[in-house]
Protein backbone atom coordinates (compact mmCIF):
# COMPACT_ATOMS: atom_id res chain seq x y z
CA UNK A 1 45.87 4.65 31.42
CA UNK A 2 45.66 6.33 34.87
CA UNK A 3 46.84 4.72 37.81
CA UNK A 4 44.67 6.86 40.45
CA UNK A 5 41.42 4.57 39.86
CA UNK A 6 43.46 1.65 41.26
CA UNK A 7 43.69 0.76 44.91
CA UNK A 8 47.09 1.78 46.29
CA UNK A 9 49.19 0.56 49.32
CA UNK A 10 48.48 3.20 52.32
CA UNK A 11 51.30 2.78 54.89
CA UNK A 12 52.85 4.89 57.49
CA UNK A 13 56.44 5.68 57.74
CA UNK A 14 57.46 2.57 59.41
CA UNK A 15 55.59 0.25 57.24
CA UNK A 16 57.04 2.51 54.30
CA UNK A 17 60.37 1.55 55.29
CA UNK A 18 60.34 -1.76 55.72
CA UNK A 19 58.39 -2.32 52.72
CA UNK A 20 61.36 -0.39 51.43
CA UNK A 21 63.68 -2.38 52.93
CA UNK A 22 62.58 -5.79 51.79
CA UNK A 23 61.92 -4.87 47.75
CA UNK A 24 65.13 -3.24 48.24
CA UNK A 25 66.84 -6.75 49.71
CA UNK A 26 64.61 -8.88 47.46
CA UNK A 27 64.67 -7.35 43.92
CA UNK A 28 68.39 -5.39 44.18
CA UNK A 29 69.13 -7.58 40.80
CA UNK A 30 66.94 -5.85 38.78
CA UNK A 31 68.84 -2.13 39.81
CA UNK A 32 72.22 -4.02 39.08
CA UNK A 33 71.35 -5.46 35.34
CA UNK A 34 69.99 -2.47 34.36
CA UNK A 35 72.69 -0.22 36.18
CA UNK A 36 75.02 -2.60 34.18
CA UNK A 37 73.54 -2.08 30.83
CA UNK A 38 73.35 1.73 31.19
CA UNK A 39 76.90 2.25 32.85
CA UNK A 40 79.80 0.99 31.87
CA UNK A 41 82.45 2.72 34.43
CA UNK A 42 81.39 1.71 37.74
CA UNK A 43 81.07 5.14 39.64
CA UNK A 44 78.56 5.78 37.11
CA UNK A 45 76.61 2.37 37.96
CA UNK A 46 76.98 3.37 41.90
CA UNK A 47 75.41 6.42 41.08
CA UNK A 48 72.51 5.16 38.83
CA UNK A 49 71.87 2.47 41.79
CA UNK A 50 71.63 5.26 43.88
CA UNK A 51 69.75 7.44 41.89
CA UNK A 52 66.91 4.46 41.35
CA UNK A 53 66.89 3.77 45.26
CA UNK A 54 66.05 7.22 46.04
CA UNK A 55 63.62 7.27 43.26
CA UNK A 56 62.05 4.05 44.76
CA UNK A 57 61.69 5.67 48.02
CA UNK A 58 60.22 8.53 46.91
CA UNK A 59 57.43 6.34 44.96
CA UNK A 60 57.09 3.54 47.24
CA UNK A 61 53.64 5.55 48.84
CA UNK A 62 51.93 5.65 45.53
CA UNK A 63 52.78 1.73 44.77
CA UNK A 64 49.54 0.69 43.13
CA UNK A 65 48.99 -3.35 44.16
CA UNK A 66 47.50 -4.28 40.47
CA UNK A 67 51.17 -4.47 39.42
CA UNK A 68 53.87 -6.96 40.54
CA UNK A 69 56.73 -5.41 42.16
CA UNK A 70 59.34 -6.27 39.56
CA UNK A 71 57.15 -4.83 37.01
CA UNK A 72 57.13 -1.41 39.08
CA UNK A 73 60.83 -1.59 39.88
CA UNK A 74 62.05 -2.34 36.17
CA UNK A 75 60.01 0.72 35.21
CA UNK A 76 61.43 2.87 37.91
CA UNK A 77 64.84 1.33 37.37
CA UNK A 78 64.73 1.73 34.14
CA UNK A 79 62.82 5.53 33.58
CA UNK A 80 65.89 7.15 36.20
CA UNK A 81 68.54 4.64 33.73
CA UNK A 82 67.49 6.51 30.66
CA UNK A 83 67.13 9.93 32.34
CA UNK A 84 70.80 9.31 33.43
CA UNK A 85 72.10 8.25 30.45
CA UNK A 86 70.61 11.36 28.54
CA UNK A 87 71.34 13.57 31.24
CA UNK A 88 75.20 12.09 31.17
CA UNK A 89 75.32 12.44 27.44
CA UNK A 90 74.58 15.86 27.09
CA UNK A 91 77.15 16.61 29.73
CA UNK A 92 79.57 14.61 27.71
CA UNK A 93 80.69 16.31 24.77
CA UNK A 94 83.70 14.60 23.54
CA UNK A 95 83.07 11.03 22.32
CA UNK A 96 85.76 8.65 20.66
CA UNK A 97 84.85 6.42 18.16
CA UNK A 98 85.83 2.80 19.17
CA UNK A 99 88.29 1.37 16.43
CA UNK A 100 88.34 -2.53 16.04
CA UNK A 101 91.44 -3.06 17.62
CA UNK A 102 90.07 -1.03 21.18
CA UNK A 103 86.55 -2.52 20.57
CA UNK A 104 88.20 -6.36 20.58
CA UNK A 105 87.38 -8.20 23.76
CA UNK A 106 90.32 -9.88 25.27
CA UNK A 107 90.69 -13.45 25.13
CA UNK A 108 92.00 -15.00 28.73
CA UNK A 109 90.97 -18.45 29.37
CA UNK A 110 87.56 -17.35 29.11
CA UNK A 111 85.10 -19.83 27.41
CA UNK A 112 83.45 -19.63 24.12
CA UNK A 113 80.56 -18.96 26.64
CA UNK A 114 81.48 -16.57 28.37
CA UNK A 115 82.99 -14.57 25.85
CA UNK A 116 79.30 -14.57 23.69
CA UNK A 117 78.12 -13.50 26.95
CA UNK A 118 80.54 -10.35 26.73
CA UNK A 119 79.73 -9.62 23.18
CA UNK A 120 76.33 -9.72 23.82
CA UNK A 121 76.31 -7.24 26.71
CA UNK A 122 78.83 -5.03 24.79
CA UNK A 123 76.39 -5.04 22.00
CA UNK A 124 73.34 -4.27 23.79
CA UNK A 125 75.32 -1.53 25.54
CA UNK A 126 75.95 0.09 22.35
CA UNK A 127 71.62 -0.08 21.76
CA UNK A 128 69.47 3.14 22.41
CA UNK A 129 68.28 3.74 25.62
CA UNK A 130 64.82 1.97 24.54
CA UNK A 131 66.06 -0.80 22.77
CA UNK A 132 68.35 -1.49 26.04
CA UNK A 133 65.70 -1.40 28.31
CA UNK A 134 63.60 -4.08 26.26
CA UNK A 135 66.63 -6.15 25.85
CA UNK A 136 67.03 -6.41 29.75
CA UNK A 137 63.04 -6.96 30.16
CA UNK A 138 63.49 -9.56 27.27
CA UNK A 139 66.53 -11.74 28.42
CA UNK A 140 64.59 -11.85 32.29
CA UNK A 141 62.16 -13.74 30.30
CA UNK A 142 59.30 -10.86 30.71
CA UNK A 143 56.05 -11.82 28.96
CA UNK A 144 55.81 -9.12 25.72
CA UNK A 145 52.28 -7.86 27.67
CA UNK A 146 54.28 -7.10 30.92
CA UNK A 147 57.44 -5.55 28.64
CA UNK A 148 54.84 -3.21 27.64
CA UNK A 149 53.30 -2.50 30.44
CA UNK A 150 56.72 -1.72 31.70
CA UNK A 151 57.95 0.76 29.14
CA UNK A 152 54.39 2.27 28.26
CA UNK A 153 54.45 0.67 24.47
CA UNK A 154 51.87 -1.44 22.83
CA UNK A 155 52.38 -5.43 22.81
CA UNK A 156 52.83 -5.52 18.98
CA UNK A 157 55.44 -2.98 19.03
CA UNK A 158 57.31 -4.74 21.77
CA UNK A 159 57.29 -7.59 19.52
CA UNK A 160 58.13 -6.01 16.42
CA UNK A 161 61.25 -3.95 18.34
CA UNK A 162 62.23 -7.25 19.90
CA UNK A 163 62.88 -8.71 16.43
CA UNK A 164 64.31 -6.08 14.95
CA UNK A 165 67.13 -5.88 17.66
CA UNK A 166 67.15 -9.54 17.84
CA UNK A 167 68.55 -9.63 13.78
CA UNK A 168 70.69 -6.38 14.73
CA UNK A 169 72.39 -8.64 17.08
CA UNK A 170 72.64 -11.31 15.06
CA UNK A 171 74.33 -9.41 12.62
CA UNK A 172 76.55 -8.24 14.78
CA UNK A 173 77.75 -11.47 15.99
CA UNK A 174 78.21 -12.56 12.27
CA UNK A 175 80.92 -9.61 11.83
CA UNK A 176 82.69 -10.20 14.70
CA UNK A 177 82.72 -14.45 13.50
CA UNK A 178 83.32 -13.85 9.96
C-alpha cells in the first residue's frame, strides 16, 4: 500500500519543530518500552532512543494524517529497534550462553508481581526481533488491525504469531515454576 495518495502534513521548519517537540513530550513512552525490550545495557537503550528521535525528525515532513501518531511512532520506533539490534549483532561476535544459575532472577523483597513482571520482560527479550515488536504492540493493548498496520503483516498472521508466542511464554513460565 503506498502512502503518497494520502494527504500529508505540510509544515515549515518551525511548525516542524514543534510538532516535533510535542510527539516527542507526549509519546516518549513508546521510544522507552521498545528501547527497553531491544536493549538490555542502558548505553545501548540511550543510543536506540537516540537513534529513533533522529529518525523521527527526519520523517516527521512526510507524516501522513490517516494514521494516529502512536501508530507512526511504534513503527518508526520499532523499524530503527530492529535495525539496531541486527546491526549490533553482527558486530557482536562472541555470545555466552546463559546457564540457569546466571539466567535466575534475584529474589529481594520483590513481589510475586513484580517478579512475573521480570520474567516476562526477560522472556520477551530473549524473542526475535519480530516477535518482540508484536509483544510490545500487544501488551499496549493495540487492536490486531493496527499491530498490522504497524509492522506491515496481515491481521490473521498477527493473530496467529500472537498465539504462538503467547504458549511459548507460557511454557516458559511453567519451567521456571515447575
Amino acid at each position: 500500500m503506498s502512502h503518497e495518495n494520502f494527504p500529508k502534513i505540510m509544515m515549515n521548519k518551525q511548525e516542524q519543530q514543534q510538532f516535533f517537540e510535542e510527539i516527542i513530550e507526549q509519546h516518549k513512552g513508546i521510544m522507552f518500552k521498545v528501547a527497553r525490550t531491544y536493549c538490555l545495557d542502558e548505553v545501548d537503550r540511550q543510543d536506540l532512543i537516540q537513534e529513533m528521535i533522529i529518525q523521527i525528525w527526519q520523517s516527521t515532513p512526510k507524516y501522513n494524517k490517516q494514521y494516529k501518531i502512536s501508530t507512526w511512532l511504534y513503527r518508526i520506533s520499532l523499524n530503527v529497534a530492529i535495525s539496531f539490534y541486527r546491526k549490533k549483532a553482527s558486530r557482536t561476535s562472541k555470545f555466552s550462553v546463559l546457564d540457569d544459575q546466571t539466567a535466575e532472577i534475584p529474589i529481594h523483597d520483590k513481589s510475586e508481581d513484580e517478579l512475573q513482571l521480570n520474567l516476562l520482560e526477560q522472556f520477551i527479550s530473549e524473542l526475535k526481533e519480530l516477535d518482540k515488536a508484536l509483544m510490545i504492540l500487544y501488551l499496549e493493548d493495540k487492536s490486531h488491525t493496527e499491530i498490522g498496520q504497524i509492522l506491515g503483516i496481515s491481521v490473521s498472521n498477527v493473530g496467529t504469531k500472537i498465539g504462538r508466542i503467547k504458549d511459548k511464554l507460557k511454557l516458559r513460565f511453567s519451567q521456571i515454576i515447575n
